[in-house]
N, C-alpha and C. Protein backbone atom coordinates (compact mmCIF):
# COMPACT_ATOMS: atom_id res chain seq x y z
N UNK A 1 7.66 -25.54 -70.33
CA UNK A 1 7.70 -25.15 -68.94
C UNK A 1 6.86 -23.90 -68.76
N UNK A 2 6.09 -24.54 -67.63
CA UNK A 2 5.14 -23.06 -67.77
C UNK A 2 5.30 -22.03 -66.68
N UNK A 3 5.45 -20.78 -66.57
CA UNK A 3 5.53 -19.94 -65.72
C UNK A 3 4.53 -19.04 -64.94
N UNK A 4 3.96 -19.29 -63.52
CA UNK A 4 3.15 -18.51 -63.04
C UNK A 4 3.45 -17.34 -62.97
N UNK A 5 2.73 -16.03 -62.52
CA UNK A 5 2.90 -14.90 -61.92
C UNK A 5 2.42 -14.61 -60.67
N UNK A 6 3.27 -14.30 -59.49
CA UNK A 6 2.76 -13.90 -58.50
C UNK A 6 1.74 -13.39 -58.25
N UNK A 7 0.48 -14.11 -57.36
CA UNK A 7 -0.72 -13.63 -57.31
C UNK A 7 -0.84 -13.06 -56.21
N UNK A 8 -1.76 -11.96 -56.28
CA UNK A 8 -1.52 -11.17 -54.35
C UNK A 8 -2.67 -12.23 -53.56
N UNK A 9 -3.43 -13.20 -54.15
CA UNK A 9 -4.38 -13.63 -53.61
C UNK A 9 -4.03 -15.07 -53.15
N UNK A 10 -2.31 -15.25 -54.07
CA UNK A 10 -2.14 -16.82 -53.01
C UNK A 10 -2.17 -17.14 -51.93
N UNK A 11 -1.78 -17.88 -51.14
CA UNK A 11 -1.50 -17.67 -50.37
C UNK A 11 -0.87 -16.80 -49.38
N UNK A 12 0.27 -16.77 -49.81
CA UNK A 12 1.01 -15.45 -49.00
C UNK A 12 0.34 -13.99 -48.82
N UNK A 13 -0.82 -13.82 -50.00
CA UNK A 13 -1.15 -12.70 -50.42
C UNK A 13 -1.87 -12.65 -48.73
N UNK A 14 -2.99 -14.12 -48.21
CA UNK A 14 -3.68 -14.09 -47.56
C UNK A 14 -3.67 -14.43 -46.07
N UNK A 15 -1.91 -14.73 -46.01
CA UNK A 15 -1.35 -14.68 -44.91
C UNK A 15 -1.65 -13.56 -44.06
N UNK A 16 -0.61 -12.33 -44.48
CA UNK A 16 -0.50 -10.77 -43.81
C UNK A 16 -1.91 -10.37 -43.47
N UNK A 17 -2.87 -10.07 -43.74
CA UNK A 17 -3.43 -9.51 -43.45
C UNK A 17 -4.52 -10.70 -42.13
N UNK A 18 -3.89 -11.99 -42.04
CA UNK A 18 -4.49 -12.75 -41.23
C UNK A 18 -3.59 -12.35 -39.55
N UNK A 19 -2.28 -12.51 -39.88
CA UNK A 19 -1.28 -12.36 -39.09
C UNK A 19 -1.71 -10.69 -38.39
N UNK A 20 -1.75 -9.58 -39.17
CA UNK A 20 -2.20 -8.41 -38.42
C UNK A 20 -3.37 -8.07 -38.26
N UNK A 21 -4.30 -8.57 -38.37
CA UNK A 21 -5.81 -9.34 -37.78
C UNK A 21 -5.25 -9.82 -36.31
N UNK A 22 -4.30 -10.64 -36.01
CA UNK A 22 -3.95 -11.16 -35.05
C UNK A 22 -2.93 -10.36 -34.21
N UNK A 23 -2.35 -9.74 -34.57
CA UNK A 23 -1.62 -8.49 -33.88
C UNK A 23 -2.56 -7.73 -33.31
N UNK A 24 -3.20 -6.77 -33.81
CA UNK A 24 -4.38 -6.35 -33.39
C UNK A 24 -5.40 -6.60 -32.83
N UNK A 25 -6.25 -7.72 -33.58
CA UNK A 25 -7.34 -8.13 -32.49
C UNK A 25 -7.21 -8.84 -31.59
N UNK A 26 -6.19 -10.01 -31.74
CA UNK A 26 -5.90 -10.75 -30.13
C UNK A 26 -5.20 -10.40 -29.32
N UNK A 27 -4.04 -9.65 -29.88
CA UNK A 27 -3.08 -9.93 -28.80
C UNK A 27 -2.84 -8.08 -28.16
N UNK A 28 -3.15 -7.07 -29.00
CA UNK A 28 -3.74 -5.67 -28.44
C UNK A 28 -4.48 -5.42 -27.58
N UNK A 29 -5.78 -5.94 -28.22
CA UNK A 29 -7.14 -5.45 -27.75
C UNK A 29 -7.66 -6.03 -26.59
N UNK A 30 -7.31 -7.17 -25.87
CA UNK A 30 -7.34 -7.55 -24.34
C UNK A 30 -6.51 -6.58 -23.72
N UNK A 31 -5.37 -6.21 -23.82
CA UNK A 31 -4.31 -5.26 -22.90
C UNK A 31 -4.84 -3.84 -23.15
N UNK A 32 -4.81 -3.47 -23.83
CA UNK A 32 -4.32 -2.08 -24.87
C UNK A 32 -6.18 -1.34 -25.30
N UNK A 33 -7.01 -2.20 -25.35
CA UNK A 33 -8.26 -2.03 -25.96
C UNK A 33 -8.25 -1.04 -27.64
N UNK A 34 -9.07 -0.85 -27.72
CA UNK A 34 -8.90 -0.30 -29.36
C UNK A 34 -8.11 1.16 -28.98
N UNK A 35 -7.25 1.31 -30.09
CA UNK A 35 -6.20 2.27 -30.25
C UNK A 35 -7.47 3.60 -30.69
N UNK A 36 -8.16 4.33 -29.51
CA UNK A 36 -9.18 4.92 -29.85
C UNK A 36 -8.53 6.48 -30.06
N UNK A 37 -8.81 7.31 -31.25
CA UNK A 37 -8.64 8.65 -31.66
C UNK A 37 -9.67 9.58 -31.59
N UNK A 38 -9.55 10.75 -31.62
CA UNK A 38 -10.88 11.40 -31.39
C UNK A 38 -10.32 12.85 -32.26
N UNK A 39 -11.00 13.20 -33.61
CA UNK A 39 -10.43 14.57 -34.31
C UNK A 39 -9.28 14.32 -34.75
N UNK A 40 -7.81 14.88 -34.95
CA UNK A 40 -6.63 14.28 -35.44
C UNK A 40 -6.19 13.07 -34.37
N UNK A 41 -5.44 12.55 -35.33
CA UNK A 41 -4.25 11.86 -34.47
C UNK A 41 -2.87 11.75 -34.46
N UNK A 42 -2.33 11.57 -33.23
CA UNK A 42 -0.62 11.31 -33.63
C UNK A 42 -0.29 9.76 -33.45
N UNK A 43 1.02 9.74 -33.94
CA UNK A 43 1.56 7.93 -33.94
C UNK A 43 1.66 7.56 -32.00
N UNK A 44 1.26 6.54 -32.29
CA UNK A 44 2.15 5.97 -31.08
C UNK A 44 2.49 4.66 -31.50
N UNK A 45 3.25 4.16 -30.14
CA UNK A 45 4.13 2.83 -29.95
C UNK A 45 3.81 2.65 -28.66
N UNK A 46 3.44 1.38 -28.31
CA UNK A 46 2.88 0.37 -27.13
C UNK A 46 4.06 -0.72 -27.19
N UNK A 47 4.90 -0.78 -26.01
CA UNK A 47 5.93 -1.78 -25.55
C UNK A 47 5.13 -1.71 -24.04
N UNK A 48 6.65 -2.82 -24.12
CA UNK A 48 6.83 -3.12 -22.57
C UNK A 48 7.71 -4.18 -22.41
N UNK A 49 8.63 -3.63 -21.34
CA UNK A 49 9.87 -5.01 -20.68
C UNK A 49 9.08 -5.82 -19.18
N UNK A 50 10.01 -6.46 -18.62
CA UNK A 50 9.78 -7.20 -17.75
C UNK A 50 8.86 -6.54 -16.57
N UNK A 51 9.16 -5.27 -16.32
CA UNK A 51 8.52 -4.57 -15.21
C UNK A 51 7.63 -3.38 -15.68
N UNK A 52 7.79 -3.09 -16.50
CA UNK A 52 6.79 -1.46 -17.09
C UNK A 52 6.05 -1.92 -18.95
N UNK A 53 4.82 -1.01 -18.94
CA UNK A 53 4.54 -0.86 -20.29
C UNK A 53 5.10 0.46 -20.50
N UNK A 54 5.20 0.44 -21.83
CA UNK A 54 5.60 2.24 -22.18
C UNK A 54 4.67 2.52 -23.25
N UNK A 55 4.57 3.68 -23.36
CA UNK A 55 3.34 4.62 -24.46
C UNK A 55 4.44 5.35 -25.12
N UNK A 56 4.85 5.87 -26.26
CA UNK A 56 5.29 6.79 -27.07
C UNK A 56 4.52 7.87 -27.90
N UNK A 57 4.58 9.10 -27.81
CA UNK A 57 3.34 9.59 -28.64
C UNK A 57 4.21 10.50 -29.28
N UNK A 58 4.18 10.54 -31.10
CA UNK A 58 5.22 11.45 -31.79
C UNK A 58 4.05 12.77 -31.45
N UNK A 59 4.79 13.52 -30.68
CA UNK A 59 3.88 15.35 -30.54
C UNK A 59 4.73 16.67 -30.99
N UNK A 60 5.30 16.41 -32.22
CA UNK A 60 6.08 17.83 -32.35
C UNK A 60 5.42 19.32 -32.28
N UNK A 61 5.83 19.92 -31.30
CA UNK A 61 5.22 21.30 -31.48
C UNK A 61 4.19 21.55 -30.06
N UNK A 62 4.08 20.52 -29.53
CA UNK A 62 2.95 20.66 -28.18
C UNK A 62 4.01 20.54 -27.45
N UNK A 63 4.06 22.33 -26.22
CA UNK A 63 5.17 22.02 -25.25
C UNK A 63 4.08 21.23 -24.17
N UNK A 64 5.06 20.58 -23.31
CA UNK A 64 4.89 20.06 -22.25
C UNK A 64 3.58 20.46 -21.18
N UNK A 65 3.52 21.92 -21.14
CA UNK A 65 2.40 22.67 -20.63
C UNK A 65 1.10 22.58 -21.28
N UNK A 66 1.32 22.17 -22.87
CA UNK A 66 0.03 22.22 -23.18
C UNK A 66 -0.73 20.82 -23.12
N UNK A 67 -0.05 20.03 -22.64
CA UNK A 67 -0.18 18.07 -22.74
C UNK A 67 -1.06 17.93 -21.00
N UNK A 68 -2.19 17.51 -21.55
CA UNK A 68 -3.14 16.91 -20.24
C UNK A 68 -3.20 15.14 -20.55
N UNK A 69 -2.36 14.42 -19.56
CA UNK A 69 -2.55 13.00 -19.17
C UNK A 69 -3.63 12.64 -17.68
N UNK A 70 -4.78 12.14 -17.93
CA UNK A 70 -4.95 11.43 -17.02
C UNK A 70 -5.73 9.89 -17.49
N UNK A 71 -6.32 9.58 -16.09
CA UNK A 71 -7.05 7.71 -16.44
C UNK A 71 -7.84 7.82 -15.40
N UNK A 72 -9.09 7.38 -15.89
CA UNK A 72 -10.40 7.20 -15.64
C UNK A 72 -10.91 6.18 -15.36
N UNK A 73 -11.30 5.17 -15.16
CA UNK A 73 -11.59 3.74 -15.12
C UNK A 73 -11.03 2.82 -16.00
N UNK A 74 -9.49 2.62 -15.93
CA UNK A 74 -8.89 2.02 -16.40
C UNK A 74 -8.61 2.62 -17.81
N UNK A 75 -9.02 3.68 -18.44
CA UNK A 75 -8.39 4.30 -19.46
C UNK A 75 -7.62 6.02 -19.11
N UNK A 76 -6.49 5.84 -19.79
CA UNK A 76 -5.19 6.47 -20.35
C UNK A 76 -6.14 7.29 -21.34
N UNK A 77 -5.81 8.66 -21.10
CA UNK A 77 -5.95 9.99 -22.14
C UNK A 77 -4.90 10.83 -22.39
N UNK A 78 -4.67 10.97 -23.42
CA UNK A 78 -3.38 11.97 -23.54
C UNK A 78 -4.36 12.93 -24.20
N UNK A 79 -4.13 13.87 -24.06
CA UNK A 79 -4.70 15.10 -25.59
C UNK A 79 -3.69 16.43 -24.79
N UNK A 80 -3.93 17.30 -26.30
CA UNK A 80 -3.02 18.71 -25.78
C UNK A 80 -3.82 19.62 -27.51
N UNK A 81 -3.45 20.70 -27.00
CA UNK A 81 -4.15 21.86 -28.01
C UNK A 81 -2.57 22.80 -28.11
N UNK A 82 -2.09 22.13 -28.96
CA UNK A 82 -0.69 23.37 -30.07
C UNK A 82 -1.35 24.60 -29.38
N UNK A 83 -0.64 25.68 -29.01
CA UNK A 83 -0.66 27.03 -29.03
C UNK A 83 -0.65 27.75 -30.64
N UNK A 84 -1.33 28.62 -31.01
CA UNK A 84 -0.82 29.29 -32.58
C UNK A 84 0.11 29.47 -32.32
N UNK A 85 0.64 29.36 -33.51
CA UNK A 85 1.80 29.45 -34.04
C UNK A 85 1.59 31.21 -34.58
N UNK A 86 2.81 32.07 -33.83
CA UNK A 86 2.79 33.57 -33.60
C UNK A 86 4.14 34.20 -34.13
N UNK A 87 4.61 32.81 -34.96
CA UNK A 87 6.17 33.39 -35.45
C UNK A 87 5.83 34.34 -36.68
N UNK A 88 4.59 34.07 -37.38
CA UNK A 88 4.64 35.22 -38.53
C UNK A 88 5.00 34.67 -39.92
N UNK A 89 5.90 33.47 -39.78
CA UNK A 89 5.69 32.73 -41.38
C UNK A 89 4.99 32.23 -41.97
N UNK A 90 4.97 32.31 -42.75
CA UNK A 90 4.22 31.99 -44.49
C UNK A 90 4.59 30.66 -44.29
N UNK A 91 4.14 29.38 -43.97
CA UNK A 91 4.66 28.10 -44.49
C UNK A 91 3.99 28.05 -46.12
N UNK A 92 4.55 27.31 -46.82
CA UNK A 92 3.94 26.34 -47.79
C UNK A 92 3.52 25.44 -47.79
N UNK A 93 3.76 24.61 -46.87
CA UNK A 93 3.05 23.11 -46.72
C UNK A 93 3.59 23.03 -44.64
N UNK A 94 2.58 22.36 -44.38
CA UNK A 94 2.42 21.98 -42.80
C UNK A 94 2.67 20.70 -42.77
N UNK A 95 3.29 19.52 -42.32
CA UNK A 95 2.42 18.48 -41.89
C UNK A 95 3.04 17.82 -40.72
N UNK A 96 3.47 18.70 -39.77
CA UNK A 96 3.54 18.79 -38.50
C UNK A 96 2.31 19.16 -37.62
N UNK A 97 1.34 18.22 -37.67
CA UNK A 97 -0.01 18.09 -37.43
C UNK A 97 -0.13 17.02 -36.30
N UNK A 98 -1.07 16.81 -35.23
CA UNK A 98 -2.47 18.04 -35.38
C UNK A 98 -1.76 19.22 -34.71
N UNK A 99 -3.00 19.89 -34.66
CA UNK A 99 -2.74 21.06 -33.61
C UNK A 99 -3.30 20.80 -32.70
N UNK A 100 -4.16 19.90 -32.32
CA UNK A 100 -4.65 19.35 -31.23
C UNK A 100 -5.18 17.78 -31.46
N UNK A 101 -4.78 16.78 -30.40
CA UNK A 101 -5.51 15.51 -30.47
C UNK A 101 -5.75 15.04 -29.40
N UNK A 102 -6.47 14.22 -29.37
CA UNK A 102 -6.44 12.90 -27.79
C UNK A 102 -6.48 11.75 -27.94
N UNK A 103 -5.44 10.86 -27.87
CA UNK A 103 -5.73 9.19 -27.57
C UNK A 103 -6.08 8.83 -26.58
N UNK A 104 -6.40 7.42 -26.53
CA UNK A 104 -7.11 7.01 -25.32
C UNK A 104 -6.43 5.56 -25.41
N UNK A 105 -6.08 4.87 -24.66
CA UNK A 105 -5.40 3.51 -24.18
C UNK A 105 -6.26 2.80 -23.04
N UNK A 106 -6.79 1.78 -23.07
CA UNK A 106 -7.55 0.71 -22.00
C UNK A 106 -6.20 0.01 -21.50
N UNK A 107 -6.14 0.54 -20.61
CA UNK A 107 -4.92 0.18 -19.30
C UNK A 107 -5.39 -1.48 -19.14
N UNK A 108 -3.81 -2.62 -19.36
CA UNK A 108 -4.05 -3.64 -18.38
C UNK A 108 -4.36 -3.42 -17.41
N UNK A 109 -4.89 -4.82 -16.04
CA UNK A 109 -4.99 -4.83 -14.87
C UNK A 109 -3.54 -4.51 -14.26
N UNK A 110 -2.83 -5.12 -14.77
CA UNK A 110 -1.58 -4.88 -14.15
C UNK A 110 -0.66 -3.77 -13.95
N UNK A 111 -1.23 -2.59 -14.51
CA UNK A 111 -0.27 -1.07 -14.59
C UNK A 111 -0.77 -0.85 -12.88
N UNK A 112 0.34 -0.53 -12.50
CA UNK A 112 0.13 -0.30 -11.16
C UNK A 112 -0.15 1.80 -11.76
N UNK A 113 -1.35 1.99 -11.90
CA UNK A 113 -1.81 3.58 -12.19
C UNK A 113 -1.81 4.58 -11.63
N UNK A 114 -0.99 4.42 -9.76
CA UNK A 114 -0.36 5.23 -8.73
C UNK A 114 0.91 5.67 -9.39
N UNK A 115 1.72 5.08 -9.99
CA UNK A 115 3.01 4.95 -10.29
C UNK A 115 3.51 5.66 -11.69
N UNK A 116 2.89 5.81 -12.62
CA UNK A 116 2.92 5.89 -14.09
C UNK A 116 3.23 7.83 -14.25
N UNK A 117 4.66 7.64 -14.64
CA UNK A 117 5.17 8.89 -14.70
C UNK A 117 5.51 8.77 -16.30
N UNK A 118 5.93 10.42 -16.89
CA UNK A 118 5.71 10.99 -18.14
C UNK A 118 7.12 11.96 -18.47
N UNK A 119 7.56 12.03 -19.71
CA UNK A 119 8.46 12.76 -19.53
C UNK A 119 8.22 13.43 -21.30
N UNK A 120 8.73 14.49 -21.66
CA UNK A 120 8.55 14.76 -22.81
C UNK A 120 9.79 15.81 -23.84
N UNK A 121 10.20 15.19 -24.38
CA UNK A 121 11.62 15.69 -24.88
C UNK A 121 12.01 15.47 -26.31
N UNK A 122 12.05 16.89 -27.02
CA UNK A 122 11.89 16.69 -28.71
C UNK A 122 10.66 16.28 -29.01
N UNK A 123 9.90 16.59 -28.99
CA UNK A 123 8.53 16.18 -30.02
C UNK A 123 8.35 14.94 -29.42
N UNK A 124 8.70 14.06 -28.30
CA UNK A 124 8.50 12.48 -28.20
C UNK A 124 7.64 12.80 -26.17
N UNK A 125 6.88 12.16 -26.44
CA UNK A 125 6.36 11.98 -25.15
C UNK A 125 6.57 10.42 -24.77
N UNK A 126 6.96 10.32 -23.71
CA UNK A 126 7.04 9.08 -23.12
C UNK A 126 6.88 8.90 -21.83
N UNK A 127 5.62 7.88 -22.01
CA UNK A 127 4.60 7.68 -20.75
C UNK A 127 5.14 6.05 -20.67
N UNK A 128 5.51 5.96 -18.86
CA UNK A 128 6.29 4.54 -18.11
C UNK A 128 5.32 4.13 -17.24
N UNK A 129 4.45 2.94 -17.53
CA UNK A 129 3.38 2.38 -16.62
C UNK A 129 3.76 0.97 -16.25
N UNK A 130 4.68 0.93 -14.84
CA UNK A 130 5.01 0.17 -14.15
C UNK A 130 4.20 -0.80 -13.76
N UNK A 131 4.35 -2.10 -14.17
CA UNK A 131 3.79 -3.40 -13.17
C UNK A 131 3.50 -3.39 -12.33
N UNK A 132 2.38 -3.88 -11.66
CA UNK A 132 2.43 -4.51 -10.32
C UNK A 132 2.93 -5.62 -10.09
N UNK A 133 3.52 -5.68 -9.48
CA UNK A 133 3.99 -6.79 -8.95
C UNK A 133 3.18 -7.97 -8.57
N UNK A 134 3.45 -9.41 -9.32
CA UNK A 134 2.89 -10.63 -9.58
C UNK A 134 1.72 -10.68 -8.09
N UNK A 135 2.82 -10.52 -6.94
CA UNK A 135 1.86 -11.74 -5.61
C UNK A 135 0.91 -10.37 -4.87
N UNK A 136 1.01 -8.91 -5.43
CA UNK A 136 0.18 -7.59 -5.57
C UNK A 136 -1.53 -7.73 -5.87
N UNK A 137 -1.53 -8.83 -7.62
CA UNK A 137 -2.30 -8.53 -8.39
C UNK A 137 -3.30 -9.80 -7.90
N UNK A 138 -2.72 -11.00 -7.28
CA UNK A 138 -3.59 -11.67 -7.31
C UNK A 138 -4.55 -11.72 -6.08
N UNK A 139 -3.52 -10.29 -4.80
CA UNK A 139 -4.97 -10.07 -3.71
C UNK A 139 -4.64 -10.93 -2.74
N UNK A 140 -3.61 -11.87 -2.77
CA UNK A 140 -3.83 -13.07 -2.05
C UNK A 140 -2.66 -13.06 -0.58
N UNK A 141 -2.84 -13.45 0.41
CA UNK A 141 -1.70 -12.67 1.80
C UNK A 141 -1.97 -14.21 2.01
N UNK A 142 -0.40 -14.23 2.59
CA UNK A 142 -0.33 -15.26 3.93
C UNK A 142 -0.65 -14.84 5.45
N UNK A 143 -1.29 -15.59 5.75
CA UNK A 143 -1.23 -15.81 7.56
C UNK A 143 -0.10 -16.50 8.05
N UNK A 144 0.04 -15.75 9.02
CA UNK A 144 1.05 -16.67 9.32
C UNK A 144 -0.04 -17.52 11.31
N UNK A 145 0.85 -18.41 11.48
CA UNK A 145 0.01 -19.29 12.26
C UNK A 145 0.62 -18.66 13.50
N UNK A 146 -0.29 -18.23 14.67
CA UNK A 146 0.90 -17.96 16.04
C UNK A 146 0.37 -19.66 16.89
């Protein structure tokens, strides 16, 4: 009886990286466009329920004042610049980083971009970009007949 060894190149090996090929390039990058960074970056998370998308951005250490959101032709910018740090300690290791970044997000058609409010609490920013509403997006009115 002979015994194989798990190859990373079987199949399965060549699954995953097909499957998040497909996370990413199909089903992101029409909505979301490339997850674009510029100098450091921080994490985010891209949802959304029935009526809103949401943005998450981990920002420990950037208060609220120092965070500039706006959108430009259909793109979402977050960036902010940390204030120094004026407490006077010696760290040994940092990696509560950056001290400054900016993402950028390619807004669906559908974020209604009048609407899209921000809130920021503990190191977590969370940006709510509300739907438009279905019979909104497609432009289209009834007449009515007199």
């Amino acid at each position: 009886m002979s015994h194989s060894q798990f190859n990373n190149t079987s199949r399965r090996g060549l699954i995953r990286p097909t499957i998040n090929r497909f996370w990413t390039d199909e089903l992101l990058r029409p909505f979301w466009g490339e997850f674009s960074t510029q100098g450091n970056s921080v994490a985010a998370n891209v949802g959304e329920t029935d009526t809103a998308f949401w943005v998450e951005l981990a920002i420990p250490g950037h208060p609220k004042d120092s965070i500039q959101i706006s959108i430009e032709k259909d793109i979402l910018k977050v960036k902010s610049e940390k204030p120094e740090d004026e407490s006077g300690l010696k760290y040994h290791r940092r990696e509560f980083k950056p001290d400054a970044f900016e993402r950028s997000f390619k807004l669906p058609k559908s974020v209604d971009q009048d609407a899209i409010s921000a809130k920021c609490e503990n190191g977590l920013l969370v940006l709510e970009l509300p739907k438009i509403k279905r019979s909104d997006i497609s432009g289209a009115k009834m007449v009515s007949i007199d």
